[in-house]
Structure formats: C-alpha cells, structure tokens
PDB file of N, CA and C in Angstrom:
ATOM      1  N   UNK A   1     -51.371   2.716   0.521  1.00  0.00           N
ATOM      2  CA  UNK A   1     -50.079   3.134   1.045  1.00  0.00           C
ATOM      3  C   UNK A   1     -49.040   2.039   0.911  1.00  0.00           C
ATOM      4  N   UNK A   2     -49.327   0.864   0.505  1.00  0.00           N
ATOM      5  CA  UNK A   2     -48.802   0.073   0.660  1.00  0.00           C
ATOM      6  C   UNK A   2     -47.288   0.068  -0.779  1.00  0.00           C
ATOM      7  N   UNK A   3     -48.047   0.084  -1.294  1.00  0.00           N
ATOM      8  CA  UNK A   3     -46.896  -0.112  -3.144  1.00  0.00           C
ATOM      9  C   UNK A   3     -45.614   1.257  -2.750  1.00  0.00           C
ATOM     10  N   UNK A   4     -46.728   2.128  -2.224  1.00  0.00           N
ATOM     11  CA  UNK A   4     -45.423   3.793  -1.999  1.00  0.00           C
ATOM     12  C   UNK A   4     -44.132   3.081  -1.375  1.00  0.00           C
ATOM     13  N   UNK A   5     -44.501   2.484   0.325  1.00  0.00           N
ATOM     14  CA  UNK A   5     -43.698   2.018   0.657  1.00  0.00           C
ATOM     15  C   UNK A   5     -42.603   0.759   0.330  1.00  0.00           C
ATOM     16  N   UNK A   6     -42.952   0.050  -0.281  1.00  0.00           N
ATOM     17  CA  UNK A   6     -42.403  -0.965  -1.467  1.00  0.00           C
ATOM     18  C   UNK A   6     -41.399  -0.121  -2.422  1.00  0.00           C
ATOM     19  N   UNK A   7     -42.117   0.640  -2.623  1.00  0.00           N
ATOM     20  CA  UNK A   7     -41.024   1.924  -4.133  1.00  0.00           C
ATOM     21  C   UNK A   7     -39.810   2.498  -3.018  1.00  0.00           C
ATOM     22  N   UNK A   8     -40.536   2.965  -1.730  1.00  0.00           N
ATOM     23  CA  UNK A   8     -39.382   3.265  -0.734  1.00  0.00           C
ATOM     24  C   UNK A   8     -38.267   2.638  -0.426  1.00  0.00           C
ATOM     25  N   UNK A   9     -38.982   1.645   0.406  1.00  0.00           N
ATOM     26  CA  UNK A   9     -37.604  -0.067   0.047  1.00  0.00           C
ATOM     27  C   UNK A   9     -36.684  -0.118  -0.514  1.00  0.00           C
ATOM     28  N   UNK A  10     -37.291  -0.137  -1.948  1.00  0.00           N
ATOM     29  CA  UNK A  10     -36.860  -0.740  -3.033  1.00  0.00           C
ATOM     30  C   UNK A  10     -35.396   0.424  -3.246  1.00  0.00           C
ATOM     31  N   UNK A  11     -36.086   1.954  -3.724  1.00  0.00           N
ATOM     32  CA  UNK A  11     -35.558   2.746  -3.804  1.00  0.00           C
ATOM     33  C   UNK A  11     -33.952   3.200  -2.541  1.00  0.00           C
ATOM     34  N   UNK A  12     -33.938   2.967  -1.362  1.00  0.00           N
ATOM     35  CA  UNK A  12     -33.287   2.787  -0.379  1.00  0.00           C
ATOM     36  C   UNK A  12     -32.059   1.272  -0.852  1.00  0.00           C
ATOM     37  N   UNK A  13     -33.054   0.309  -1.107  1.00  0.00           N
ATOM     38  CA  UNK A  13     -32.420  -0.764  -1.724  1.00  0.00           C
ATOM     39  C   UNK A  13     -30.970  -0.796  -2.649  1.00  0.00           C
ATOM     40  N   UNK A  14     -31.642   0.263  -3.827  1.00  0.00           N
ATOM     41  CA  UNK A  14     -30.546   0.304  -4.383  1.00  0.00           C
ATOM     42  C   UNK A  14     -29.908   1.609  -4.161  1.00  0.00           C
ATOM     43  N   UNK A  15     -29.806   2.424  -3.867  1.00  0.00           N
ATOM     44  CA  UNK A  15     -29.011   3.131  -3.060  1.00  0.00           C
ATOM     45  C   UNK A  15     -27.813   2.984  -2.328  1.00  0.00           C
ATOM     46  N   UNK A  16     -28.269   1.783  -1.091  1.00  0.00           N
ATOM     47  CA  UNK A  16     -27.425   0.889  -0.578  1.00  0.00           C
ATOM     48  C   UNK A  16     -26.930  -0.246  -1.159  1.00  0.00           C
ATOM     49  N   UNK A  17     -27.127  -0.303  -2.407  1.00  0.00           N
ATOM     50  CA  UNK A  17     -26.321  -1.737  -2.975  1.00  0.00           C
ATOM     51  C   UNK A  17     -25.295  -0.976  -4.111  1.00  0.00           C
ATOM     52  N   UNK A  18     -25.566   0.365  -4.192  1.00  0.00           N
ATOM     53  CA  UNK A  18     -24.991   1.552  -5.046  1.00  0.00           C
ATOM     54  C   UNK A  18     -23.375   1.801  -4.204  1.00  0.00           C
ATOM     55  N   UNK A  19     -24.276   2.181  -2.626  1.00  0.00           N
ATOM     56  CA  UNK A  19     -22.518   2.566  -2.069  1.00  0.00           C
ATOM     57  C   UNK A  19     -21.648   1.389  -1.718  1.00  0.00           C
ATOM     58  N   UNK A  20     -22.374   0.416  -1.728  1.00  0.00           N
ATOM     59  CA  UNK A  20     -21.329  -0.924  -1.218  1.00  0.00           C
ATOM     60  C   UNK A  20     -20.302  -1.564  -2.630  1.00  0.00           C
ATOM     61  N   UNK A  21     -21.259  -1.076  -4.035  1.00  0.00           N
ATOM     62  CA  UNK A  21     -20.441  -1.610  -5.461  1.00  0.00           C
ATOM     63  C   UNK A  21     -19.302  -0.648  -5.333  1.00  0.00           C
ATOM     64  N   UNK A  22     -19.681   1.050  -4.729  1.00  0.00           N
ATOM     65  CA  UNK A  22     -18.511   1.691  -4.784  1.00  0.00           C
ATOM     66  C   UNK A  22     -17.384   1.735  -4.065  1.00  0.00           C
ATOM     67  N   UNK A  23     -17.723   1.193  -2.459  1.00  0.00           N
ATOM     68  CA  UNK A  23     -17.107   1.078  -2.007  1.00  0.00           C
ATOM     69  C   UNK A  23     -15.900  -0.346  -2.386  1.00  0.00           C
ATOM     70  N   UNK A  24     -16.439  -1.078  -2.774  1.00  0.00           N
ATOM     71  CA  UNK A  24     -16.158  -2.375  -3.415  1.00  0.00           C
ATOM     72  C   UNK A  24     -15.144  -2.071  -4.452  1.00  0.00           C
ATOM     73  N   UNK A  25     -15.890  -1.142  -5.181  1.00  0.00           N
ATOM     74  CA  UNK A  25     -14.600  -0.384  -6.444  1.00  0.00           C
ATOM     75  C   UNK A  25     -13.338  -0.063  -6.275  1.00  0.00           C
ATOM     76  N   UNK A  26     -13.645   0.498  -5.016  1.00  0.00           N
ATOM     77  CA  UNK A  26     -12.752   1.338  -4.473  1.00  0.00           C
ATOM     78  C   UNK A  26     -11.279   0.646  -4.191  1.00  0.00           C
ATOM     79  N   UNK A  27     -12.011  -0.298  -2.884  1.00  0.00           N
ATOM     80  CA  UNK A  27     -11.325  -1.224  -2.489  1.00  0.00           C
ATOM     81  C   UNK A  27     -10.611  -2.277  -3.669  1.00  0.00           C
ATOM     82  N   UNK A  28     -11.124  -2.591  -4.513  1.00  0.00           N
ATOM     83  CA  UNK A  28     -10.502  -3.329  -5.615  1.00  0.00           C
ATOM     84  C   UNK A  28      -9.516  -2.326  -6.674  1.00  0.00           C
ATOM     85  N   UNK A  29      -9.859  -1.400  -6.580  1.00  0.00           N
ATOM     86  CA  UNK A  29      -8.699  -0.324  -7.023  1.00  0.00           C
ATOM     87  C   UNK A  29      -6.892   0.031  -6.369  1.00  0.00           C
ATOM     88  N   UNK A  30      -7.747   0.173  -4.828  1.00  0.00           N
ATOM     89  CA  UNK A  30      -6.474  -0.060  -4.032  1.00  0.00           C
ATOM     90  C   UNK A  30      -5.539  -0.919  -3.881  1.00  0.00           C
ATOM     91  N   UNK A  31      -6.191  -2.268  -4.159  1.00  0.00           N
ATOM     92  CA  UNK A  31      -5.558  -3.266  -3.812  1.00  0.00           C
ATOM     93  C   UNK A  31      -4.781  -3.179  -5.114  1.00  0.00           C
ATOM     94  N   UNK A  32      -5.270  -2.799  -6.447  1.00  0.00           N
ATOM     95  CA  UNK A  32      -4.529  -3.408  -8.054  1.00  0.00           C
ATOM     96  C   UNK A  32      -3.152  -2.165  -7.859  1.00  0.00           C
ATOM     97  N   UNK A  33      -3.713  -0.870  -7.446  1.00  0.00           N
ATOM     98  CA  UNK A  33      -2.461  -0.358  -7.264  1.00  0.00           C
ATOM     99  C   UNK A  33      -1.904  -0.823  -6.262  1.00  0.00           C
ATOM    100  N   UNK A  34      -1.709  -1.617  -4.935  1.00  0.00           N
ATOM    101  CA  UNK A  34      -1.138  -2.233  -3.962  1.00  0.00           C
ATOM    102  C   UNK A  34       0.027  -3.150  -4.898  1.00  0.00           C
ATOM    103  N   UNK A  35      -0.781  -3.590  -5.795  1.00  0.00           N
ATOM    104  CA  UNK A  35       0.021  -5.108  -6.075  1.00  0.00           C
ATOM    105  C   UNK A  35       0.792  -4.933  -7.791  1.00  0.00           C
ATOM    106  N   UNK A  36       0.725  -3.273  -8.017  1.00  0.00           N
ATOM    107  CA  UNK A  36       1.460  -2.490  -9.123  1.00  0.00           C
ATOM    108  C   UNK A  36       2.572  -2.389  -8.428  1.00  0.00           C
ATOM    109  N   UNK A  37       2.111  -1.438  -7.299  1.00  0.00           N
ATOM    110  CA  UNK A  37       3.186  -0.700  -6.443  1.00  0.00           C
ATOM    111  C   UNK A  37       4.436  -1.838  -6.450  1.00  0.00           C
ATOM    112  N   UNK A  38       4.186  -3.219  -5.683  1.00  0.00           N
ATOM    113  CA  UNK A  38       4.470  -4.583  -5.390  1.00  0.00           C
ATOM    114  C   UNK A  38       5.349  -4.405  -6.342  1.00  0.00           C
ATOM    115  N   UNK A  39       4.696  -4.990  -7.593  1.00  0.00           N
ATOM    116  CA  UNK A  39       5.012  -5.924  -8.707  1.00  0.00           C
ATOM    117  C   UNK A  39       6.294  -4.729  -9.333  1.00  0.00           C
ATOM    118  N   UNK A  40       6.666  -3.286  -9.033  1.00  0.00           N
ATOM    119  CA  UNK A  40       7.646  -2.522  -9.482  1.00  0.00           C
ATOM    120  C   UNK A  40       8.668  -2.202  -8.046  1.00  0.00           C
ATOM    121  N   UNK A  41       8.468  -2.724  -7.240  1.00  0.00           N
ATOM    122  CA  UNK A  41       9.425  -2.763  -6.522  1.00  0.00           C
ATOM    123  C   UNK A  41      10.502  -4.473  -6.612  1.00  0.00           C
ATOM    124  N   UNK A  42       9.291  -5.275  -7.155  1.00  0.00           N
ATOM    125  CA  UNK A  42       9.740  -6.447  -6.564  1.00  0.00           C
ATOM    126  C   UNK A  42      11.303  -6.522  -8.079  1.00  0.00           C
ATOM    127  N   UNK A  43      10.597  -5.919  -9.140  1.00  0.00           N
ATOM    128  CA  UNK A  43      11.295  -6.081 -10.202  1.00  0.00           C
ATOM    129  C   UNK A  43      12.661  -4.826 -10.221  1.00  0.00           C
ATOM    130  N   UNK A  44      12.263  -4.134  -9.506  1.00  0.00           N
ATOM    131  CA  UNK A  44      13.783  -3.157  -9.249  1.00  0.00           C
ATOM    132  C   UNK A  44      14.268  -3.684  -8.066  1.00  0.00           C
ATOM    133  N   UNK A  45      14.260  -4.752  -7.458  1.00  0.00           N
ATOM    134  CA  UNK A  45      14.882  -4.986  -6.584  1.00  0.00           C
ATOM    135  C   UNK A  45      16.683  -5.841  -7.137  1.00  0.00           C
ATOM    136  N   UNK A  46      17.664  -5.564  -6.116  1.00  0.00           N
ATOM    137  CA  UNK A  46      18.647  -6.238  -6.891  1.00  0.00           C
ATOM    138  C   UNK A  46      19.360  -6.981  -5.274  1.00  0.00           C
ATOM    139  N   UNK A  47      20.294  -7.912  -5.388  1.00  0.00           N
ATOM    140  CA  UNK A  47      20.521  -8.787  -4.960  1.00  0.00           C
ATOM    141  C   UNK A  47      21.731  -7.810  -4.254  1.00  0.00           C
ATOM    142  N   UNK A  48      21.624  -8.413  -2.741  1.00  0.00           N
ATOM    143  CA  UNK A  48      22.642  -6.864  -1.616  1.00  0.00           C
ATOM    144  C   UNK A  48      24.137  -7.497  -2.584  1.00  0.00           C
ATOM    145  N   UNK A  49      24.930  -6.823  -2.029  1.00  0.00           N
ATOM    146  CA  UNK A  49      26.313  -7.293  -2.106  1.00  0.00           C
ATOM    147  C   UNK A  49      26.896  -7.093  -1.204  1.00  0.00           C
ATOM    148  N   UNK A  50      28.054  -8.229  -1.120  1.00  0.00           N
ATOM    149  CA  UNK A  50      28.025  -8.501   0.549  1.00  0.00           C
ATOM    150  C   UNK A  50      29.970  -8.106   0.495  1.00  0.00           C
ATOM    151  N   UNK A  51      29.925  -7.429   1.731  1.00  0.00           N
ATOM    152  CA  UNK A  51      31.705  -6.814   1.837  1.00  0.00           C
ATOM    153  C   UNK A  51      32.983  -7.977   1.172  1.00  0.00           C
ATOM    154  N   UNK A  52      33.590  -7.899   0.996  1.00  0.00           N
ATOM    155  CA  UNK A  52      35.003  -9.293   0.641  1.00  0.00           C
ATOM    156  C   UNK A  52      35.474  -9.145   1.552  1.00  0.00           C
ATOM    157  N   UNK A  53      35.956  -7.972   2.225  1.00  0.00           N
ATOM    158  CA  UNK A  53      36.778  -7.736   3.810  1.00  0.00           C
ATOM    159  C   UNK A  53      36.331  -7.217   4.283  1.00  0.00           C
ATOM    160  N   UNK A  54      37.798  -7.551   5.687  1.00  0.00           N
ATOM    161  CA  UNK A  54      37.160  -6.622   6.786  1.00  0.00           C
ATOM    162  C   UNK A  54      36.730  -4.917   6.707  1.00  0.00           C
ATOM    163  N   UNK A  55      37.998  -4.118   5.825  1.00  0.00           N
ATOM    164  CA  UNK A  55      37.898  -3.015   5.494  1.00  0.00           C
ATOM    165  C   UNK A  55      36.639  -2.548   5.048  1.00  0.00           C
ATOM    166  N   UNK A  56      36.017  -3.512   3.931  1.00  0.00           N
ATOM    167  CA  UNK A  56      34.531  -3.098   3.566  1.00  0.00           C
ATOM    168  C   UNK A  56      33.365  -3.592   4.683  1.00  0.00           C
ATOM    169  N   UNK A  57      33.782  -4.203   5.592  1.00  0.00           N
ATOM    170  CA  UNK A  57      32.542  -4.457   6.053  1.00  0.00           C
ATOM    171  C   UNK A  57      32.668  -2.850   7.363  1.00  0.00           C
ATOM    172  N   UNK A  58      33.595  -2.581   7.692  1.00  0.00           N
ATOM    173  CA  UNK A  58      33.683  -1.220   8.877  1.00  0.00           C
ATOM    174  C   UNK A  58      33.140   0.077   8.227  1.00  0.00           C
ATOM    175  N   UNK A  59      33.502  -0.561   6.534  1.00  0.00           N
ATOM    176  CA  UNK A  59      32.869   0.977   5.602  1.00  0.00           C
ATOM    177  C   UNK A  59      31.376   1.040   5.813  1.00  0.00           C
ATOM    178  N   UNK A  60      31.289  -0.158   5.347  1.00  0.00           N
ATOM    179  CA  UNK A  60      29.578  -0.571   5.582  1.00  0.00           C
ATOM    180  C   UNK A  60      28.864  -0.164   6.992  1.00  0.00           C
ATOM    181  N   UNK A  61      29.267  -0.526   7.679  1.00  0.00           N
ATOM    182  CA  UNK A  61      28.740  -0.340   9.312  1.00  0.00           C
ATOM    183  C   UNK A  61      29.054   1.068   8.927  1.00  0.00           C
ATOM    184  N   UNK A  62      30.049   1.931   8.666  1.00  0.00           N
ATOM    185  CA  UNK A  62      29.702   3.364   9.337  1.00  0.00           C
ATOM    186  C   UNK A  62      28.597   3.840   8.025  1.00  0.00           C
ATOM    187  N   UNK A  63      28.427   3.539   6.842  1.00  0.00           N
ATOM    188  CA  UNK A  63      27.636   4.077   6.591  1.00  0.00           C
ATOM    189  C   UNK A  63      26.155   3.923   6.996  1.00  0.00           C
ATOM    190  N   UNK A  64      25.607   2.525   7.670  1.00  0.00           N
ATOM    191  CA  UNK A  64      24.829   2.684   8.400  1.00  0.00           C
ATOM    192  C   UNK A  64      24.203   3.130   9.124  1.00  0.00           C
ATOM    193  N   UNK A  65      25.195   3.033  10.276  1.00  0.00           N
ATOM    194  CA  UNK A  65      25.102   4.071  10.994  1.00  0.00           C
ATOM    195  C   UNK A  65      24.853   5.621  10.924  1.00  0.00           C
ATOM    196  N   UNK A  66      25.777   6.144   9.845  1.00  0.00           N
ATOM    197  CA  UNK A  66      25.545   7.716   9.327  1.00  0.00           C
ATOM    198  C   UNK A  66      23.746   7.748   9.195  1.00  0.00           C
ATOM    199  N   UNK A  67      23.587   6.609   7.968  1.00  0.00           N
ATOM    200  CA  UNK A  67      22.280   6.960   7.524  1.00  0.00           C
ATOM    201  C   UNK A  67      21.169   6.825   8.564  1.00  0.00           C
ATOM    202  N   UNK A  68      21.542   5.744  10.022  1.00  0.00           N
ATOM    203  CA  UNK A  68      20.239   5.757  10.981  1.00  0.00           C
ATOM    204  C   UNK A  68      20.342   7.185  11.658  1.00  0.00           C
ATOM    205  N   UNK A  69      21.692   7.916  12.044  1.00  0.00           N
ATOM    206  CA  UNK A  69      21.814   8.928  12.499  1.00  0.00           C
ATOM    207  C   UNK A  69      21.279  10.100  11.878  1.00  0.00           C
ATOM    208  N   UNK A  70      21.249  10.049  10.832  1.00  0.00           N
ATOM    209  CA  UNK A  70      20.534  11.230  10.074  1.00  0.00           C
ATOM    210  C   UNK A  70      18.757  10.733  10.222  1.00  0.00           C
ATOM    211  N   UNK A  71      18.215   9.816  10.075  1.00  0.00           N
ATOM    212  CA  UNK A  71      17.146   9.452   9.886  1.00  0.00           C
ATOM    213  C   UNK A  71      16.625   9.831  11.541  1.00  0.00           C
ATOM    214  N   UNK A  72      17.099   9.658  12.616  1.00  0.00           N
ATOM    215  CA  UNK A  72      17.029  10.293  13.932  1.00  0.00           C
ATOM    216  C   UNK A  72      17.056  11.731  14.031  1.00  0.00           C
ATOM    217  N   UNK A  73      17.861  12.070  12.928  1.00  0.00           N
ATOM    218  CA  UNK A  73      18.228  13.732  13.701  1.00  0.00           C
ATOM    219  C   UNK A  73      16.865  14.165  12.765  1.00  0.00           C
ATOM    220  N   UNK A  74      16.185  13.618  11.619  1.00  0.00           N
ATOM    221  CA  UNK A  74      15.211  14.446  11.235  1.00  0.00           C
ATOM    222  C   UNK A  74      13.790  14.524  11.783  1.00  0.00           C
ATOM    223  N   UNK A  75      14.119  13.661  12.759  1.00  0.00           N
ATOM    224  CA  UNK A  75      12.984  13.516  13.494  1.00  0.00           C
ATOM    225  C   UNK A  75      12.779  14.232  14.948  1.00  0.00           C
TER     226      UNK A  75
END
C-alpha cells in the first residue's frame, strides 16, 4: 500500500503546484495589463493649463463645479 500512496502525494502534488503556476499566471497577466493600462495613460497625459486671468479662472471654477454637480446628480 505503500508506493499507491506515494503516486497519491505525488499526484495531489502536482495538481497543487498546477493551480498556484495558474494562479501565478494570472496574477502576472494582471499586473502587465496594469502597467499597459499605466504606460497609455501616462503617455496621453498633457500638461493642465493654467487661467492668464481672473475671467478664466471664474470660467474654470464654474465649470468645475457644473461637472462635480452632474457627477452628484448621477448618483
């Protein structure tokens, strides 16, 4: 009885070293799209631009505002 249980082990063995490579896969998948996702935001990103006056900076604030107000009302 002894070798059966050994083949059991063994067999269990890799099984469990089966779901941990996949899980492993997995996880290393997520992360490469994590750091795609990243790497295409970081490159469409563009530099703010900032008001010259006062006039543009009150434009600015209300559109802010509009957009947190809408982002509230859809909720």
């Amino acid at each position: 009885m002894g070798p059966k249980k050994n083949i059991g082990e063994i067999k269990d063995s890799i099984i469990n070293l089966n779901k941990l490579s996949l899980n492993e896969k997995n996880l290393l998948k997520d992360s490469i799209e994590m750091l795609w996702l990243n790497s295409g935001l970081q490159k469409n990103k563009v530099e703010p631009v900032f008001p010259s006056s006062a006039e543009e900076n009150i434009y600015r604030i209300r559109q802010l505002l509009a957009a947190a107000w809408s982002e509230d009302f859809k909720n």
